[in-house]
C-alpha atoms as a PDB file:
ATOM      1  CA  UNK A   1       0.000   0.000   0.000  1.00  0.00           C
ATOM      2  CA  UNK A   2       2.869   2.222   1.026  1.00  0.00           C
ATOM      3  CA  UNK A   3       4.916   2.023  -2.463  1.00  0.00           C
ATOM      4  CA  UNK A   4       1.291   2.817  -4.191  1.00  0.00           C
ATOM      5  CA  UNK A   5       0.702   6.321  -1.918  1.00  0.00           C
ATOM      6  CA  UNK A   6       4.505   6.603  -3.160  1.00  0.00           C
ATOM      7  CA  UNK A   7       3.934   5.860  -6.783  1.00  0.00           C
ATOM      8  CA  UNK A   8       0.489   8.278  -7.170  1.00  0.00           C
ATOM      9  CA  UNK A   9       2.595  11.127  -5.425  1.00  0.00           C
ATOM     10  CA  UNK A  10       5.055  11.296  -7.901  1.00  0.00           C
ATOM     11  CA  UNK A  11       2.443  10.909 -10.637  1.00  0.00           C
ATOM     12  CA  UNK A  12       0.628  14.237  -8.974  1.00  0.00           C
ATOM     13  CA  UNK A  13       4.073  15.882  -8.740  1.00  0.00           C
ATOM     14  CA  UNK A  14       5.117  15.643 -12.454  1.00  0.00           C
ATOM     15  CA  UNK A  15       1.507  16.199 -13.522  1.00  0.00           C
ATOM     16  CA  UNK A  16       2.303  19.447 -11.635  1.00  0.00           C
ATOM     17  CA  UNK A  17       5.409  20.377 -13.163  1.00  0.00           C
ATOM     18  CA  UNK A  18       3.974  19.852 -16.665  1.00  0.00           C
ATOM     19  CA  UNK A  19       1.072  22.029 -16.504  1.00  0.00           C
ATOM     20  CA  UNK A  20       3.092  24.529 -14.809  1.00  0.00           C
ATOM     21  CA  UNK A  21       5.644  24.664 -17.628  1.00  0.00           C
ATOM     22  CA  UNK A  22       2.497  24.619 -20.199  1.00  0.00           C
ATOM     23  CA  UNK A  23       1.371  27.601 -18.668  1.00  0.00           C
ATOM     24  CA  UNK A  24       4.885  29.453 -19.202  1.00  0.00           C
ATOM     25  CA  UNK A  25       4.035  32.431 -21.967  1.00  0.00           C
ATOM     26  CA  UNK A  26       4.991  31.825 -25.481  1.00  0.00           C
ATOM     27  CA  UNK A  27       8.843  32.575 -26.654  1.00  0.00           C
ATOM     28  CA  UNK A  28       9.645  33.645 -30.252  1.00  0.00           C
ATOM     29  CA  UNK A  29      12.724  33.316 -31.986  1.00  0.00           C
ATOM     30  CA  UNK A  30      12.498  35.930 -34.302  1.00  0.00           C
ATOM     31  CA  UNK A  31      14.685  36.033 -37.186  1.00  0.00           C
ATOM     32  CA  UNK A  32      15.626  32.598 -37.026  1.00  0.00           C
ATOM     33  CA  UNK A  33      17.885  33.076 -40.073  1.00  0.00           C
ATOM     34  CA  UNK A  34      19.181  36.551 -38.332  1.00  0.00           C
ATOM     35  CA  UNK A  35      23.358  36.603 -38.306  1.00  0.00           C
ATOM     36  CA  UNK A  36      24.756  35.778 -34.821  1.00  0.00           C
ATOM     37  CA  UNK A  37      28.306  36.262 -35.993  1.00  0.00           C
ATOM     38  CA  UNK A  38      30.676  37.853 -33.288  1.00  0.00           C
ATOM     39  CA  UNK A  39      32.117  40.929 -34.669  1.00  0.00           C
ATOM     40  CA  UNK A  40      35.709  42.115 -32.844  1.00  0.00           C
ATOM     41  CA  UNK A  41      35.174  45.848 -32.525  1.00  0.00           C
ATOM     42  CA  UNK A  42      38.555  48.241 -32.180  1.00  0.00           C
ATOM     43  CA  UNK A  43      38.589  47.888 -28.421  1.00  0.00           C
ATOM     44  CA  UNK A  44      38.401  44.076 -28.328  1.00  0.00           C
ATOM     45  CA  UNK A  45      41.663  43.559 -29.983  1.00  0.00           C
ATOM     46  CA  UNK A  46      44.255  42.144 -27.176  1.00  0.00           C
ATOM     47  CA  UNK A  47      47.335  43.540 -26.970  1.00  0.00           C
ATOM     48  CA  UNK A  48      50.158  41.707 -29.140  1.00  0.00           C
ATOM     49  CA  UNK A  49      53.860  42.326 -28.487  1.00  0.00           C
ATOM     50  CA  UNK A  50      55.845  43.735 -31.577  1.00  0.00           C
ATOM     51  CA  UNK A  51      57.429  41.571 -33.857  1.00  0.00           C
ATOM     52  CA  UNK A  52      61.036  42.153 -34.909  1.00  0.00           C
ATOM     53  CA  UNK A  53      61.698  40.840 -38.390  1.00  0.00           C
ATOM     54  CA  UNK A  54      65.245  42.013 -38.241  1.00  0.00           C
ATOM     55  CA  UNK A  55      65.247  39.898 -35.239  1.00  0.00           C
ATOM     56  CA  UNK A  56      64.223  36.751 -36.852  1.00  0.00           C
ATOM     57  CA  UNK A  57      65.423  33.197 -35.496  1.00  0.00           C
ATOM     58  CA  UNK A  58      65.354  32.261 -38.776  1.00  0.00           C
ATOM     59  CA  UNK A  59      68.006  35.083 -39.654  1.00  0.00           C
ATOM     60  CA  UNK A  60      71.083  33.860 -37.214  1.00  0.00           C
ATOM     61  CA  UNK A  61      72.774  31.706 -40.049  1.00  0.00           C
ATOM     62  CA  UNK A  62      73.521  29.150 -37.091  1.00  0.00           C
ATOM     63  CA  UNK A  63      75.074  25.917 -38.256  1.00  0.00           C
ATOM     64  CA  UNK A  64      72.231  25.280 -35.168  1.00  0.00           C
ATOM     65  CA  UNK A  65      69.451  25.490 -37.451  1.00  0.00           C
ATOM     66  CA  UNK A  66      68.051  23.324 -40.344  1.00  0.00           C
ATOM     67  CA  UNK A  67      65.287  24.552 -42.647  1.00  0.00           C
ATOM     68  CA  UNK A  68      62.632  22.118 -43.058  1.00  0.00           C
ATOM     69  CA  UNK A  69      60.077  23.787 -44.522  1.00  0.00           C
ATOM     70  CA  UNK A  70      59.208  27.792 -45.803  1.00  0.00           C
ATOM     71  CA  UNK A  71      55.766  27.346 -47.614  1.00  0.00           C
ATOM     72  CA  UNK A  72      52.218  29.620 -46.560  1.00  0.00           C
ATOM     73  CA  UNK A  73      53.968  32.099 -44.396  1.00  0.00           C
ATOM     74  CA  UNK A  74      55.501  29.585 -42.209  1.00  0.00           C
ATOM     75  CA  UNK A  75      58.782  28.459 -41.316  1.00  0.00           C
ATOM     76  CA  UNK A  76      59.368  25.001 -39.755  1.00  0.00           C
ATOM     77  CA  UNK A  77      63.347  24.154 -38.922  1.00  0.00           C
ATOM     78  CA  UNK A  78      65.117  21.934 -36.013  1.00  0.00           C
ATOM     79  CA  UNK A  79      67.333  23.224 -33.963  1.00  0.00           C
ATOM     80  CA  UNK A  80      69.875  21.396 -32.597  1.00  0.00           C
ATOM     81  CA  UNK A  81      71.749  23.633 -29.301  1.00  0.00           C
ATOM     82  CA  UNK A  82      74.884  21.434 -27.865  1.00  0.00           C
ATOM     83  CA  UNK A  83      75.852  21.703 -24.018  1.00  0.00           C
ATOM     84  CA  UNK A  84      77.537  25.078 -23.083  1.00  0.00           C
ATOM     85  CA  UNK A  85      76.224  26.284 -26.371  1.00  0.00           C
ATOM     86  CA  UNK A  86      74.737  30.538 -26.308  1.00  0.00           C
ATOM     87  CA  UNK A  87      72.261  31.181 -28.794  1.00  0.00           C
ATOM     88  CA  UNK A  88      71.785  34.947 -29.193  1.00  0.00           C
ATOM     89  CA  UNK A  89      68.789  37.427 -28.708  1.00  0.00           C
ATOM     90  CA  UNK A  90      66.610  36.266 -31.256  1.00  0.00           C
ATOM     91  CA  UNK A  91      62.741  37.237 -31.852  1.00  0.00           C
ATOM     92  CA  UNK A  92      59.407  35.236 -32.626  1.00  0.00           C
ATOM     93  CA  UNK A  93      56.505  35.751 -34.124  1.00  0.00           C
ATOM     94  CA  UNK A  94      53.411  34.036 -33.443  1.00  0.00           C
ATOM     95  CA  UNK A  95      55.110  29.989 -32.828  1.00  0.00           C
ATOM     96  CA  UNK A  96      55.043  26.469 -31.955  1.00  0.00           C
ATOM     97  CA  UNK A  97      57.763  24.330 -30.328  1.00  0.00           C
ATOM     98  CA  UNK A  98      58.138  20.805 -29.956  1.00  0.00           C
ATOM     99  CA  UNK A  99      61.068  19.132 -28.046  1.00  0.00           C
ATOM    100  CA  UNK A 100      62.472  15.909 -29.683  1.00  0.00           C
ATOM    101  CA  UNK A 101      65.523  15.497 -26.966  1.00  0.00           C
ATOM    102  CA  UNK A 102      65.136  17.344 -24.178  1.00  0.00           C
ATOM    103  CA  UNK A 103      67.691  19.181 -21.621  1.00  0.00           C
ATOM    104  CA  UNK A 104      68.264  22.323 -19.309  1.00  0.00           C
ATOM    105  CA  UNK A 105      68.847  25.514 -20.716  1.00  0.00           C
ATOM    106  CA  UNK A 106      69.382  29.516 -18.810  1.00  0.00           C
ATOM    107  CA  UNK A 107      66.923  31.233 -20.978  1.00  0.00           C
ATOM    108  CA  UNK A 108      66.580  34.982 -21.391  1.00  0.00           C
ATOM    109  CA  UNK A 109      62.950  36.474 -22.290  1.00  0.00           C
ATOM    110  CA  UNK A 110      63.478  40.185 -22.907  1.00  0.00           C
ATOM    111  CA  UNK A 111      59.665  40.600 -22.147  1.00  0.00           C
ATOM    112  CA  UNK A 112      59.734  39.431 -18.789  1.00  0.00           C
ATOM    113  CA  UNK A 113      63.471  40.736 -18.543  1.00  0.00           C
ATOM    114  CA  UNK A 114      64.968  37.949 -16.464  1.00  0.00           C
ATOM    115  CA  UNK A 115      66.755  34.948 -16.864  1.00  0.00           C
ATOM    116  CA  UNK A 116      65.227  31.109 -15.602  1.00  0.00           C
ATOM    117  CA  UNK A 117      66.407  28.147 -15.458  1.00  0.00           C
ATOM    118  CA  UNK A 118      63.823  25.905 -17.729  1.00  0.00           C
ATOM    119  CA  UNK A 119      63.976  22.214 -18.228  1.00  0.00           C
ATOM    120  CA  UNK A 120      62.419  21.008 -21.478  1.00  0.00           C
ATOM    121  CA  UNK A 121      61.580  17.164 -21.195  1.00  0.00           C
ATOM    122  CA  UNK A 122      61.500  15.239 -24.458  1.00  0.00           C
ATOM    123  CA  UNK A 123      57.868  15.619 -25.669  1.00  0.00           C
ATOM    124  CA  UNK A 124      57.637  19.194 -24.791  1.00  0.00           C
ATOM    125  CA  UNK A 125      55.193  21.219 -26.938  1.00  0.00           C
ATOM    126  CA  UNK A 126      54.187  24.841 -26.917  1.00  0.00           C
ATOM    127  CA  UNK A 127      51.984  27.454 -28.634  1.00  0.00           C
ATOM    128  CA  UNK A 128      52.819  30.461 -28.482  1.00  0.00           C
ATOM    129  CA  UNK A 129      52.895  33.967 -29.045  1.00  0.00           C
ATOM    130  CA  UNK A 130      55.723  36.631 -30.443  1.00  0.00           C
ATOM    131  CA  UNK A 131      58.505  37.670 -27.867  1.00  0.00           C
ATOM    132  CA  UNK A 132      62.479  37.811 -28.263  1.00  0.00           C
ATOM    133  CA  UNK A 133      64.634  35.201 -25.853  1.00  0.00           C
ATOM    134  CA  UNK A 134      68.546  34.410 -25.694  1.00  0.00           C
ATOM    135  CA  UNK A 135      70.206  31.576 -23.925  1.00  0.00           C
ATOM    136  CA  UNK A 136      72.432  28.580 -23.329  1.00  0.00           C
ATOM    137  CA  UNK A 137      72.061  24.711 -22.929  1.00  0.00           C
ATOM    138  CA  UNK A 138      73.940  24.592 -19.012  1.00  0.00           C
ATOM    139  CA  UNK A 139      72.734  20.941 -19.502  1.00  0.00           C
ATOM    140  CA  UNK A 140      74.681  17.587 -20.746  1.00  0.00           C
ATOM    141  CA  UNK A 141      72.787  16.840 -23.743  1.00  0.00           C
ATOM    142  CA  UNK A 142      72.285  18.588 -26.785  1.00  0.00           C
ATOM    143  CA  UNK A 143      68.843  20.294 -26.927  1.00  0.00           C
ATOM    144  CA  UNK A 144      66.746  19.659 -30.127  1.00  0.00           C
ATOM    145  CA  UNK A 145      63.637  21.009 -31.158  1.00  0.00           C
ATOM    146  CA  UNK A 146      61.678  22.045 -33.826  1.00  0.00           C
ATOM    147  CA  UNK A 147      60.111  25.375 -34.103  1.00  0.00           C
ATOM    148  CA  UNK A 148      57.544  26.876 -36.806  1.00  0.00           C
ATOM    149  CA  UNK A 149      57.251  30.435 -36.941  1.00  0.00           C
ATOM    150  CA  UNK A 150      54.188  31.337 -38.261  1.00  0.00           C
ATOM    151  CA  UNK A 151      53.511  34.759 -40.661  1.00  0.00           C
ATOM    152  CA  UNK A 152      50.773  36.320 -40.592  1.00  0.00           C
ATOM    153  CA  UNK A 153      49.610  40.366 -40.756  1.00  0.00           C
ATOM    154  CA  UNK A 154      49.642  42.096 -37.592  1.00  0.00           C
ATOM    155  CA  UNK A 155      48.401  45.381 -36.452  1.00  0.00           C
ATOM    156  CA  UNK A 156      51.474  46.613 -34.279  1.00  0.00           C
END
């Protein structure tokens, strides 16, 4: 007897909560086929740092680098950076990174204007966005990654 008091409450309950949402006024959607696109207005644009093309990694004519690719306004190449090994103030634009052998380098970020100690493990990967580093590989192993810089039209 119990479960069927039980069983007719929730029956009165969700009778309840249908009638109630039947009696919720209309909504329209008018102009179904209206344009939601976002549009970025003046203000909305984030700040990007400046890109130095003089600057370019690409530019340092290091026995350090090999071109792999320069196709669509990007630039893939490995670079290979033995122990004890300085690689000089460089710049960026918008890139990716991926370490193939990892190791421990001092590396300079003239944006943050300090110098940390980073370890890249093997497997490493980052996205990122235009600044200018320096460094060295204070580790044992030679450091190698490849890097595509990636062209594209800016608004500096």
């Amino acid at each position: 007897m119990r479960q069927i008091k039980c069983n007719g409450f929730i029956t009165v309950i969700a009778a309840s909560l249908v009638f109630i949402s039947c009696n919720q006024p209309e909504t329209k959607v008018e102009g179904a086929t209206a344009d939601t696109t976002m549009v970025a207005r003046a203000e909305d644009k984030p700040a990007i740092p400046a890109y130095d093309p003089a600057m370019d990694s690409y530019n340092m004519q290091s026995e350090a680098i090999k071109k792999l690719k320069d196709t669509l306004g990007i630039k893939m190449y490995e670079v290979s950076i033995k122990p004890g090994e300085i690689f000089p103030l460089h710049s960026h634009p918008d890139h990716t990174a991926y370490v193939l052998q990892g190791g421990k380098a001092a590396l300079y970020i003239k944006e943050v204007g300090k110098t940390d100690t980073v370890d890249f493990p093997t497997g490493f990967s980052i996205v990122s966005g235009p600044f200018s580093d320096s460094g060295k590989n204070i580790g044992k192993t030679t450091i190698k990654m490849v890097i595509a810089d990636i062209y594209r039209p800016r608004n500096n």
